[in-house]
C-alpha atoms as a PDB file:
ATOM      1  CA  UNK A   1       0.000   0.000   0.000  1.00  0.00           C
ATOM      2  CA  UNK A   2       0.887   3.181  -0.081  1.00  0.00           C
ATOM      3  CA  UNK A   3       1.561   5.745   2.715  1.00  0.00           C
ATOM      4  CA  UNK A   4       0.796   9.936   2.639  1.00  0.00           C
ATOM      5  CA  UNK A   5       3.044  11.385   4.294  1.00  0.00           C
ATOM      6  CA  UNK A   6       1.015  14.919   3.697  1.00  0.00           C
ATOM      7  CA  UNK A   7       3.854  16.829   2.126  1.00  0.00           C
ATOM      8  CA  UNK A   8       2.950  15.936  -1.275  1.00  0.00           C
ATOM      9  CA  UNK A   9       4.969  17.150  -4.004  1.00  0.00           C
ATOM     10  CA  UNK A  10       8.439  17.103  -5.273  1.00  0.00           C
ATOM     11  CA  UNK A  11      11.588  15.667  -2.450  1.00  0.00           C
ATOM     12  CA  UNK A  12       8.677  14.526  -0.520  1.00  0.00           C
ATOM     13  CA  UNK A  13       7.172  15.980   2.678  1.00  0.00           C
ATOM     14  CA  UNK A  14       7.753  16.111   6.337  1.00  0.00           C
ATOM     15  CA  UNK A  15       6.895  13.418   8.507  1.00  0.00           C
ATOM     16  CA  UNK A  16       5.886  13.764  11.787  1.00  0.00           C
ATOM     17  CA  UNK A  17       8.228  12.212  14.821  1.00  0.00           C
ATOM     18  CA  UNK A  18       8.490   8.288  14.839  1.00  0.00           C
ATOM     19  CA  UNK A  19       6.936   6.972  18.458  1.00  0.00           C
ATOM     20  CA  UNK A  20       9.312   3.972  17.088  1.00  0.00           C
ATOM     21  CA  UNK A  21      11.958   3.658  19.746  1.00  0.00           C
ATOM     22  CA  UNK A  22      14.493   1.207  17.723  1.00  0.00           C
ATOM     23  CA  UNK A  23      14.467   4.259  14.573  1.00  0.00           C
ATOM     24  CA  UNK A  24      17.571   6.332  15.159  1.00  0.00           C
ATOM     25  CA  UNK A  25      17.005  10.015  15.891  1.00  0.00           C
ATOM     26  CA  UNK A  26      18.136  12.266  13.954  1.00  0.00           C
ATOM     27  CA  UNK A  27      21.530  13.355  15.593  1.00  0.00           C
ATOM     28  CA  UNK A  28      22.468   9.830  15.548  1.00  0.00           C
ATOM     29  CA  UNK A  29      22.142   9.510  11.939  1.00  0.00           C
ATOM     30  CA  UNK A  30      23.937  12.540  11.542  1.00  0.00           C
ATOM     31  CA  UNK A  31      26.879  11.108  13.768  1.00  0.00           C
ATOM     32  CA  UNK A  32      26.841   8.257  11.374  1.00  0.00           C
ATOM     33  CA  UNK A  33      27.284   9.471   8.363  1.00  0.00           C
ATOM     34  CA  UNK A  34      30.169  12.266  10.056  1.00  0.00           C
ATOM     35  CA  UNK A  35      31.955   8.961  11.035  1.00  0.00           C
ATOM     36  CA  UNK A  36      31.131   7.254   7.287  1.00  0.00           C
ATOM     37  CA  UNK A  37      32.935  10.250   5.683  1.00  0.00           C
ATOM     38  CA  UNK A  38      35.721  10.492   8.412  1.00  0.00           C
ATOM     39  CA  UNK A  39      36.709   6.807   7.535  1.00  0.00           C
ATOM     40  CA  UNK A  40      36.525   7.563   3.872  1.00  0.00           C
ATOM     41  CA  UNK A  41      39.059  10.432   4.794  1.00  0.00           C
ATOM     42  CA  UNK A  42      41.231   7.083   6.517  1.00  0.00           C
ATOM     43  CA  UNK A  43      40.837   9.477   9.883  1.00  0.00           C
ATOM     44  CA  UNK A  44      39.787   6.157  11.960  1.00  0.00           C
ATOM     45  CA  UNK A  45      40.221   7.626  15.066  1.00  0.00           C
ATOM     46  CA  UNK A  46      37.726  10.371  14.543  1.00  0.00           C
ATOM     47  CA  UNK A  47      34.711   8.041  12.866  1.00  0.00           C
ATOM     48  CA  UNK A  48      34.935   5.672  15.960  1.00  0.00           C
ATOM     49  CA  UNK A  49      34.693   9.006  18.009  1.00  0.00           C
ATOM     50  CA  UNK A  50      31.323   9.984  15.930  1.00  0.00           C
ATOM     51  CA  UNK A  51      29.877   6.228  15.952  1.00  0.00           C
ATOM     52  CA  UNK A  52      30.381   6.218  19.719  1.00  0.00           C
ATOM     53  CA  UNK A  53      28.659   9.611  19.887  1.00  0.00           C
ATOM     54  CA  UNK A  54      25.851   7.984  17.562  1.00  0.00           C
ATOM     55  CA  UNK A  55      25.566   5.269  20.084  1.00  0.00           C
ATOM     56  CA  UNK A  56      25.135   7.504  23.194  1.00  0.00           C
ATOM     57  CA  UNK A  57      22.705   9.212  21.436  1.00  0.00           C
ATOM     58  CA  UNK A  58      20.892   6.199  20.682  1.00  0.00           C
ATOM     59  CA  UNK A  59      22.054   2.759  22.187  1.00  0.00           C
ATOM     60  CA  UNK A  60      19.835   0.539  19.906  1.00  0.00           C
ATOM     61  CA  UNK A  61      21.406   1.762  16.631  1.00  0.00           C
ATOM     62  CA  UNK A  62      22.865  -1.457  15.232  1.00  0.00           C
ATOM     63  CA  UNK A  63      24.140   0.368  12.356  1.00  0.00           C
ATOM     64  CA  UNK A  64      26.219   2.390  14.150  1.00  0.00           C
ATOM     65  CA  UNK A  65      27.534  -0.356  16.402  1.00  0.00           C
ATOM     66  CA  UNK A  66      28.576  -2.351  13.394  1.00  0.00           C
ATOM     67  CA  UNK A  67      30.520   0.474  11.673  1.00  0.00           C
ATOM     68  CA  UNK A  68      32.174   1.035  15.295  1.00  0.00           C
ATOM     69  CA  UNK A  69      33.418  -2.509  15.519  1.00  0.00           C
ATOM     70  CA  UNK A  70      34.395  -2.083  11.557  1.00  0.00           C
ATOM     71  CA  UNK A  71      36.585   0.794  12.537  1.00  0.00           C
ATOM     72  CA  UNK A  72      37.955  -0.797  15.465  1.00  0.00           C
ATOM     73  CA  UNK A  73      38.885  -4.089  13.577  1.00  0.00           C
ATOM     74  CA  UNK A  74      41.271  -1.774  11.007  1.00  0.00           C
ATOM     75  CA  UNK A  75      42.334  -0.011  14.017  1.00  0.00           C
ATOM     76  CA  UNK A  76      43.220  -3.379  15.922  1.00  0.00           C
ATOM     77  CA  UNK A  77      41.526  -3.138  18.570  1.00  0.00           C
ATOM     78  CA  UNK A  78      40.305  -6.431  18.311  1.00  0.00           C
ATOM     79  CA  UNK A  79      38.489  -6.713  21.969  1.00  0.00           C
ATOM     80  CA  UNK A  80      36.559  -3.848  21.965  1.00  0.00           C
ATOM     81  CA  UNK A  81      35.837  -4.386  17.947  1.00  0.00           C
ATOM     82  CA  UNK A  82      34.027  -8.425  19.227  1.00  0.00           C
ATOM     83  CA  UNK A  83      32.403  -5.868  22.252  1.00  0.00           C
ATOM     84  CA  UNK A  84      30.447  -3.695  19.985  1.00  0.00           C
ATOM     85  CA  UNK A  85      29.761  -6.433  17.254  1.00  0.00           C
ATOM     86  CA  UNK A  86      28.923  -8.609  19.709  1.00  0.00           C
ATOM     87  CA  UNK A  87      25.992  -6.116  20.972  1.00  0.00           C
ATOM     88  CA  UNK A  88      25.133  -4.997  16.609  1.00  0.00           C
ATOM     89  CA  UNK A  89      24.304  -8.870  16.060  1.00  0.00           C
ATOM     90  CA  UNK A  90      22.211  -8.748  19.598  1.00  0.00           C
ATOM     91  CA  UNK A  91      20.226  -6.006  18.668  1.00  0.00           C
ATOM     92  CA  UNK A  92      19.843  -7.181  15.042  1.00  0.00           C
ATOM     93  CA  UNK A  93      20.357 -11.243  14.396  1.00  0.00           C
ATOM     94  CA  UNK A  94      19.926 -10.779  10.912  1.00  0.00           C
ATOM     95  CA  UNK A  95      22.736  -8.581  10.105  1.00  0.00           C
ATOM     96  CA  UNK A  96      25.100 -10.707   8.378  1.00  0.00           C
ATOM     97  CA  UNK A  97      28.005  -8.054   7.952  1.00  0.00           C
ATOM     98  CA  UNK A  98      28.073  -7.530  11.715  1.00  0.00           C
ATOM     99  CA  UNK A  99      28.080 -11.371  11.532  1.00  0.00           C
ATOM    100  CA  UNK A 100      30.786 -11.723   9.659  1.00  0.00           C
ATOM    101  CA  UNK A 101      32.676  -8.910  10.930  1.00  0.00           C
ATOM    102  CA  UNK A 102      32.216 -10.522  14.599  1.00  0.00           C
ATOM    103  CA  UNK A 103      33.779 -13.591  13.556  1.00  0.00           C
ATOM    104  CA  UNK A 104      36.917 -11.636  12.169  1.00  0.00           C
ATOM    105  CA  UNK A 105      37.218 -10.026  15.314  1.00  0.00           C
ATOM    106  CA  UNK A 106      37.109 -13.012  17.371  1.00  0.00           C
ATOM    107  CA  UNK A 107      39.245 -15.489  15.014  1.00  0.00           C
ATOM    108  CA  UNK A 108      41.380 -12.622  15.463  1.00  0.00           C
ATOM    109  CA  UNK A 109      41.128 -12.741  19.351  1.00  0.00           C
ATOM    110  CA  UNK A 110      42.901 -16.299  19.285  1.00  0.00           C
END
């Protein structure tokens, strides 16, 4: 089906706040994608700064746990990387690339 979302109109409308307490707010996503760009700029450091900003904002953010561990895998950090991966794949089972990042981490571990 289709949903209004009463904005109508070209670049679509505004949509009024989610009650839905797993969605991300919107300073999280913003934290995200400053920590996607800062590790496409190889400035590691700084996008696992912003992803754990993201995740104070908002705990439940899978997303933002995953690209954390990510990070801290190509930074070494191979405990806290299994950590934060560990919590992505509790918070969503199905992601496989937490998954398979997790398993990296760990084989990594010893």
């Amino acid at each position: 089906g289709t949903t209004s979302n009463g904005g109508g109109g070209k670049g679509g409308g505004h949509r009024a706040p989610s009650r839905d307490a797993t969605k991300p707010p919107l300073r999280a996503c913003v934290l995200v994608n400053l920590g996607v760009a800062l590790e496409a700029s190889a400035l590691l450091a700084e996008a696992a700064a912003a992803y754990r900003e993201a995740l104070r904002s908002h705990p439940v953010y899978p997303k933002a746990a995953k690209l954390l561990g990510g990070v801290l895998l190509a930074l070494g950090q191979m405990e806290a990387a299994s950590k934060v991966l560990g919590e992505a794949v509790r918070l969503q089972p199905s992601f496989a690339e937490a998954w398979a990042d997790l398993g990296t981490a760990r084989r990594w571990q010893g």
